[in-house]
PDB file of N, CA and C in Angstrom:
ATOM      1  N   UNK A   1     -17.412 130.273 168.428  1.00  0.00           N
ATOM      2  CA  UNK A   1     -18.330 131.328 168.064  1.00  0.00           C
ATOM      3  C   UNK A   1     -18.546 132.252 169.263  1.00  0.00           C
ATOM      4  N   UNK A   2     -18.256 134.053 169.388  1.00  0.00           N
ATOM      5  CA  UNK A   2     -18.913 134.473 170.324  1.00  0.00           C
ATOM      6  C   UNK A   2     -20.333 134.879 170.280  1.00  0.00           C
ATOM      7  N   UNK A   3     -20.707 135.036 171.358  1.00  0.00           N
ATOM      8  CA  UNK A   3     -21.602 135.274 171.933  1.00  0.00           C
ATOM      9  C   UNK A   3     -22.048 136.800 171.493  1.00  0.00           C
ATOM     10  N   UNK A   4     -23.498 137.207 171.829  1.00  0.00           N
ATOM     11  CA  UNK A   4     -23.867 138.498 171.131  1.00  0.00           C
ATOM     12  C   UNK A   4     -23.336 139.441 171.855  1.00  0.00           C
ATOM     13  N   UNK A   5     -23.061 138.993 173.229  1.00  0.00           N
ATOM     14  CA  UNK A   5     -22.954 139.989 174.087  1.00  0.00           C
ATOM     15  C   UNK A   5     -21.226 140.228 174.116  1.00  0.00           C
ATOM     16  N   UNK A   6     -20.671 139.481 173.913  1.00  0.00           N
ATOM     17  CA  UNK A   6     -19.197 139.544 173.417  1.00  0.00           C
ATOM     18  C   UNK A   6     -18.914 140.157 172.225  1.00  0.00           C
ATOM     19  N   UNK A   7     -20.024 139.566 171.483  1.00  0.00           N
ATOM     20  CA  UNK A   7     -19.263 141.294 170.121  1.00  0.00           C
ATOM     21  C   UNK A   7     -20.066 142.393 170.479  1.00  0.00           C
ATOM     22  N   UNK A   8     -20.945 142.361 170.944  1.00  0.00           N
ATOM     23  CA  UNK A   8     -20.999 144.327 171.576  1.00  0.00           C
ATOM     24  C   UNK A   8     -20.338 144.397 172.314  1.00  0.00           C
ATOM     25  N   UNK A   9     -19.578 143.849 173.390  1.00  0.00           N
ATOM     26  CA  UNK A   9     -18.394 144.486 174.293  1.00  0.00           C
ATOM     27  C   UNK A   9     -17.527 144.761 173.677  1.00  0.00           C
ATOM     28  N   UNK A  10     -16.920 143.854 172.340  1.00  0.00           N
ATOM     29  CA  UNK A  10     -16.083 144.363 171.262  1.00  0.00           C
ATOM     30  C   UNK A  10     -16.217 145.619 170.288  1.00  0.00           C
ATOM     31  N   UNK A  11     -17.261 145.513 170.728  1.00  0.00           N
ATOM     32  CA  UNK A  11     -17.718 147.094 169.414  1.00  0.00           C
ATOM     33  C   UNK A  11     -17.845 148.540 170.554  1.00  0.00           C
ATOM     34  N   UNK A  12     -18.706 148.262 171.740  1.00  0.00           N
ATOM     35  CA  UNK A  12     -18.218 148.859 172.703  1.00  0.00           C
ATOM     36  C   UNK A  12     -16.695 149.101 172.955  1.00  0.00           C
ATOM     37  N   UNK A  13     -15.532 148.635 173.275  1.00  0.00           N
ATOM     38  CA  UNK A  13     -14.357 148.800 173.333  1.00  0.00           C
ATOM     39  C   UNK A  13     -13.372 149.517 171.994  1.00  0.00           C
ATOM     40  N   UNK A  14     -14.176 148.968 170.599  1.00  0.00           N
ATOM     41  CA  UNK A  14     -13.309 149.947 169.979  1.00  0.00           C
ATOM     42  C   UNK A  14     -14.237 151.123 169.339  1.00  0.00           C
ATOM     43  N   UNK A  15     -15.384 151.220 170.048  1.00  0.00           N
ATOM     44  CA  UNK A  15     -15.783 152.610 169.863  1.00  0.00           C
ATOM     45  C   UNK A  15     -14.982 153.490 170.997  1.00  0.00           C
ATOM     46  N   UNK A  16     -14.648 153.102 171.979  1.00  0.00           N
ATOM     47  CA  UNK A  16     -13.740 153.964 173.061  1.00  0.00           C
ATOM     48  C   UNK A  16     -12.752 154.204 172.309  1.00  0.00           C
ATOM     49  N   UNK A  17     -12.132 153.581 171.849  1.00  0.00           N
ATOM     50  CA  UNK A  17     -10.640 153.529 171.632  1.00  0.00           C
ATOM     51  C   UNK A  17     -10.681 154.420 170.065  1.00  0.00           C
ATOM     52  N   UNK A  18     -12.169 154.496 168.893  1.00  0.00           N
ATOM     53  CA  UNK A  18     -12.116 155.441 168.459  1.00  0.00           C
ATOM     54  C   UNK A  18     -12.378 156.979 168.978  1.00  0.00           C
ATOM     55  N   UNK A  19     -13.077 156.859 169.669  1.00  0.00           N
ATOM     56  CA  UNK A  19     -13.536 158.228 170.288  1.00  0.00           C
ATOM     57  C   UNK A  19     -11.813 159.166 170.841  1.00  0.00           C
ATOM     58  N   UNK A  20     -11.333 158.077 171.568  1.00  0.00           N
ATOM     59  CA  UNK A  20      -9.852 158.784 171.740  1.00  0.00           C
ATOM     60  C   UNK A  20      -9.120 158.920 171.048  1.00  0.00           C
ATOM     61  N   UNK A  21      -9.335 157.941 169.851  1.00  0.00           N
ATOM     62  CA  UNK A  21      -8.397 158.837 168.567  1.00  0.00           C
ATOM     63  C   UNK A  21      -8.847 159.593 167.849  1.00  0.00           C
ATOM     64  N   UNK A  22      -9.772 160.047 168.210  1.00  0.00           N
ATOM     65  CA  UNK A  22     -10.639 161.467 167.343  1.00  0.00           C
ATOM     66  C   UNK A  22     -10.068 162.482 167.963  1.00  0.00           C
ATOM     67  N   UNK A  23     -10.395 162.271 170.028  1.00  0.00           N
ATOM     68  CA  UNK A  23      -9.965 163.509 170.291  1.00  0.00           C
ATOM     69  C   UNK A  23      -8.055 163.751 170.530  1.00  0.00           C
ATOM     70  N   UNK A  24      -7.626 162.595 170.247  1.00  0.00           N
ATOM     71  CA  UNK A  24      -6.182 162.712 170.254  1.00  0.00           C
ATOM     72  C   UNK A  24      -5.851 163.805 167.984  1.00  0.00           C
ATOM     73  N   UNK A  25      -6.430 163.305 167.743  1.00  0.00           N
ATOM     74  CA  UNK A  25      -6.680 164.217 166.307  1.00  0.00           C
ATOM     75  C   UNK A  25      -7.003 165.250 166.336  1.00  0.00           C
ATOM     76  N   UNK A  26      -8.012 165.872 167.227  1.00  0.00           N
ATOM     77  CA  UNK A  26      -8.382 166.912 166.805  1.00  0.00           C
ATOM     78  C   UNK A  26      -7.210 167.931 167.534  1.00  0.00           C
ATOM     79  N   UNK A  27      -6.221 167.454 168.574  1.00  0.00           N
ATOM     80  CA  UNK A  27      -5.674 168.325 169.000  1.00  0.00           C
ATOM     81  C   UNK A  27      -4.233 168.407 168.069  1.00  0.00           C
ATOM     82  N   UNK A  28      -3.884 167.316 167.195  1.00  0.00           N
ATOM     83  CA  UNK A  28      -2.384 167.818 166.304  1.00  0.00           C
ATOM     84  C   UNK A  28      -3.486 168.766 165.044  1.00  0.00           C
ATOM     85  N   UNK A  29      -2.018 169.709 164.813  1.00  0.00           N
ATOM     86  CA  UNK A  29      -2.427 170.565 164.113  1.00  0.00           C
ATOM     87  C   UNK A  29      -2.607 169.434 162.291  1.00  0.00           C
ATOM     88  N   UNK A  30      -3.083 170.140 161.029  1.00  0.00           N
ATOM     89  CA  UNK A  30      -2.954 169.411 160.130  1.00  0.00           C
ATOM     90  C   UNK A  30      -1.667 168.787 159.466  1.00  0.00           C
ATOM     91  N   UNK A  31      -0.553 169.281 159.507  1.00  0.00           N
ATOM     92  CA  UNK A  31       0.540 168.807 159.169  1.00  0.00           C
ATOM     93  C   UNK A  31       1.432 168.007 160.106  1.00  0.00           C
ATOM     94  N   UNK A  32       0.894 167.814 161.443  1.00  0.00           N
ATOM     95  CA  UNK A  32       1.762 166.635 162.051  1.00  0.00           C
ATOM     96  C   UNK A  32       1.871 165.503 161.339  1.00  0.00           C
ATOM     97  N   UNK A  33       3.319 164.767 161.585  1.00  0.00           N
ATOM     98  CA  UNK A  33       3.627 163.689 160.911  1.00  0.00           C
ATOM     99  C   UNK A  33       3.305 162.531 161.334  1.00  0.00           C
ATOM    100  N   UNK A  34       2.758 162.538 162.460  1.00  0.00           N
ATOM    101  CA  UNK A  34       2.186 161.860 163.201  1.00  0.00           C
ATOM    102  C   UNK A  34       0.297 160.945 162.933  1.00  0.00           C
ATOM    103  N   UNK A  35      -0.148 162.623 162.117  1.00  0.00           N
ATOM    104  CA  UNK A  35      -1.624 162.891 162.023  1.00  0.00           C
ATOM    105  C   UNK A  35      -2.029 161.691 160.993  1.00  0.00           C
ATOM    106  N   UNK A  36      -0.967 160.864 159.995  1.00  0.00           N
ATOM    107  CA  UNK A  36      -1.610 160.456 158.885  1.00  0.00           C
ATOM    108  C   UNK A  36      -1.552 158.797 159.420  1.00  0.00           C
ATOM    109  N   UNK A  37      -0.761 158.419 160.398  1.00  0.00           N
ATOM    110  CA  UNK A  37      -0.945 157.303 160.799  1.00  0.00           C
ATOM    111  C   UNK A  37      -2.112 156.854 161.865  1.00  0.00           C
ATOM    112  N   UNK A  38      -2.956 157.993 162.454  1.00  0.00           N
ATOM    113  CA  UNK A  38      -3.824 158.237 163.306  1.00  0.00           C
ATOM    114  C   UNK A  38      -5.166 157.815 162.460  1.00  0.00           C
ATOM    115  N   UNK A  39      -5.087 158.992 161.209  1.00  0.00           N
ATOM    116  CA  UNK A  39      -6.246 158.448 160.413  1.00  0.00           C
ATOM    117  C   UNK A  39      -6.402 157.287 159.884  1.00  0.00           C
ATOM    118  N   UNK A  40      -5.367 156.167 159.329  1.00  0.00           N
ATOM    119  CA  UNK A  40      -5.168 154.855 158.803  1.00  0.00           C
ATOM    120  C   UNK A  40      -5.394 153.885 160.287  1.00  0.00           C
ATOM    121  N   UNK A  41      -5.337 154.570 161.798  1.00  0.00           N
ATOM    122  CA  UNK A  41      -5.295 153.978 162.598  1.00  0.00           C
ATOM    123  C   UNK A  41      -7.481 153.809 162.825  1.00  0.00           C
ATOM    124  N   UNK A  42      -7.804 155.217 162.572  1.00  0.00           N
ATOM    125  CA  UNK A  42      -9.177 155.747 162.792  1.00  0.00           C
ATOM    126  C   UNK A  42     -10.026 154.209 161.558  1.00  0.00           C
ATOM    127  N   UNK A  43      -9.352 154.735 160.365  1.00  0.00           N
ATOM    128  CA  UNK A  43      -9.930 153.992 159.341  1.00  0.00           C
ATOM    129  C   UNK A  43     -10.421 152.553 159.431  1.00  0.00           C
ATOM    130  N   UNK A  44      -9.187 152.088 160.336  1.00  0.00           N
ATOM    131  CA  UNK A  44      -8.883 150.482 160.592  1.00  0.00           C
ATOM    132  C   UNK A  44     -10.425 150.530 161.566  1.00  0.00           C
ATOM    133  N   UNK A  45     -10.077 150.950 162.924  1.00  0.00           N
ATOM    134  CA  UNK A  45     -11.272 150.881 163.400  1.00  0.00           C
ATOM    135  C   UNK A  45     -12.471 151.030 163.109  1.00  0.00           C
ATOM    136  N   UNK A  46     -13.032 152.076 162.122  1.00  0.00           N
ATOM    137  CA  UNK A  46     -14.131 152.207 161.320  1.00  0.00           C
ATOM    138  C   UNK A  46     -14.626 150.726 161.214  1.00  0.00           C
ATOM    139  N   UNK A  47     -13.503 150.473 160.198  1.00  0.00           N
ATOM    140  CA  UNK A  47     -13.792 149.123 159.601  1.00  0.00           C
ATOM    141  C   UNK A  47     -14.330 147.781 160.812  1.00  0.00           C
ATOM    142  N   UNK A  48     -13.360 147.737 161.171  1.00  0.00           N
ATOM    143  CA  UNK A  48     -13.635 146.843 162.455  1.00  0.00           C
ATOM    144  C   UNK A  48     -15.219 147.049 163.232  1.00  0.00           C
ATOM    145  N   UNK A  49     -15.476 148.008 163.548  1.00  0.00           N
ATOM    146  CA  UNK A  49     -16.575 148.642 163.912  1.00  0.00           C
ATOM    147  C   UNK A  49     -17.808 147.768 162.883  1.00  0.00           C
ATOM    148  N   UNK A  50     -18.225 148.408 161.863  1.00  0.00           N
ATOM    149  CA  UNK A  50     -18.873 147.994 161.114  1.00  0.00           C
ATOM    150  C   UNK A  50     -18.846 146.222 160.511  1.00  0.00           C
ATOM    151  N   UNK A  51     -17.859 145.576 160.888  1.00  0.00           N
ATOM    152  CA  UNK A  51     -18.146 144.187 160.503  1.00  0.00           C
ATOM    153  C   UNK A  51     -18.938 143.977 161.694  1.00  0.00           C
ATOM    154  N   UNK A  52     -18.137 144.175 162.694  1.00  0.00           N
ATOM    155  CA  UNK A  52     -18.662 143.891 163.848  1.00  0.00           C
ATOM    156  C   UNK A  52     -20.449 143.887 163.845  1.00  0.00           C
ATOM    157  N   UNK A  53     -20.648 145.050 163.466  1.00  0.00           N
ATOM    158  CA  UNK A  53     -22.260 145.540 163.678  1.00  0.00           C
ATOM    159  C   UNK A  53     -22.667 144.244 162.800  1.00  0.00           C
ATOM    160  N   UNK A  54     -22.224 144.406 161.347  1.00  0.00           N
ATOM    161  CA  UNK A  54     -22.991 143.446 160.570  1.00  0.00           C
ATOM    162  C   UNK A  54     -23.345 142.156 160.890  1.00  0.00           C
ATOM    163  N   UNK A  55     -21.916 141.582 161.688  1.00  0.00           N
ATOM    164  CA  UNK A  55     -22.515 140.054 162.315  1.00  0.00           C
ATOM    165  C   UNK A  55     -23.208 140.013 163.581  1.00  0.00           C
ATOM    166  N   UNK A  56     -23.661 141.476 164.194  1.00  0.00           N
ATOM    167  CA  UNK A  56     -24.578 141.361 164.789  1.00  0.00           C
ATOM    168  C   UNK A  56     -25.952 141.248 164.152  1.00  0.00           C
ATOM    169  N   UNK A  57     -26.107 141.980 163.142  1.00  0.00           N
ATOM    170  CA  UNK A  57     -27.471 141.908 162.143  1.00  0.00           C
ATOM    171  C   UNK A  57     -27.243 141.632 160.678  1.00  0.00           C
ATOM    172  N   UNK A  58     -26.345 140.462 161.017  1.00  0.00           N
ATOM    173  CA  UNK A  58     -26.234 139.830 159.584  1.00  0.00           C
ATOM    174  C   UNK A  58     -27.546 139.043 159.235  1.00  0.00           C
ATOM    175  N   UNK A  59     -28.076 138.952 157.572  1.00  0.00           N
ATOM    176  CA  UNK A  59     -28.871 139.168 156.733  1.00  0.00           C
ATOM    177  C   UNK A  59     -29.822 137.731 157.355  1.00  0.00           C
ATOM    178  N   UNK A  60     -30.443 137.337 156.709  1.00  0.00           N
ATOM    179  CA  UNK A  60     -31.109 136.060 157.140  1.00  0.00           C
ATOM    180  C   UNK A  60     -31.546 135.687 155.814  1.00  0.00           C
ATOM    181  N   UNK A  61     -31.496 134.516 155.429  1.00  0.00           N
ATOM    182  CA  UNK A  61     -32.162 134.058 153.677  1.00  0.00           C
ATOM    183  C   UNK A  61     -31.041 133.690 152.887  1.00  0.00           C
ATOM    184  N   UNK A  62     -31.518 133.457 151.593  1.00  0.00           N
ATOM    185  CA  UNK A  62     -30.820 133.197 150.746  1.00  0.00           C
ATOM    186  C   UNK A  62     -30.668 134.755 150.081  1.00  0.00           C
ATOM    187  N   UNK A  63     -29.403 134.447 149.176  1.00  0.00           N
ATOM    188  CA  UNK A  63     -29.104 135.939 148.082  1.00  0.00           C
ATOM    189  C   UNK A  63     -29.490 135.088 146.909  1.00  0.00           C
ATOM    190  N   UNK A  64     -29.504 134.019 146.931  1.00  0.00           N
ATOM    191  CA  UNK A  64     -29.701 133.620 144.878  1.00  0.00           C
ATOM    192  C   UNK A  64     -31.483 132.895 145.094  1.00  0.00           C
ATOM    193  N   UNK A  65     -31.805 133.975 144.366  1.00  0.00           N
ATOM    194  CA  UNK A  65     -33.644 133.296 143.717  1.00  0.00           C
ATOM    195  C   UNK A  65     -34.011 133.034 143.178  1.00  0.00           C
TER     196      UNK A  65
END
């Protein structure tokens, strides 16, 4: 199991690594062929990002009442 402070260094690290593929995006024009694997690359991280957060403030309780 990590530690809390190990998944914010993880969420820290791929918020860097999104931030540079934003600004590596904003500089190809819209039709680079390049541009659509960047966004599926952006997307992935999104994702990653957000689990991340959640098992930092994942829920507490039961779901069935």
């Amino acid at each position: 199991m990590r530690t809390e402070q190990q998944i914010q260094s993880k969420i820290n690290e791929l918020t860097l690594q999104k931030k540079n593929l934003e600004a590596r995006l904003t500089q190809l024009p819209g039709d680079h062929p390049q541009r659509e694997s960047l966004l599926a690359q952006h997307l992935r991280l999104e994702d990653m990002i957000l689990m991340l957060e959640w098992v930092l403030d994942a829920p507490t309780g039961s779901y069935h009442l």
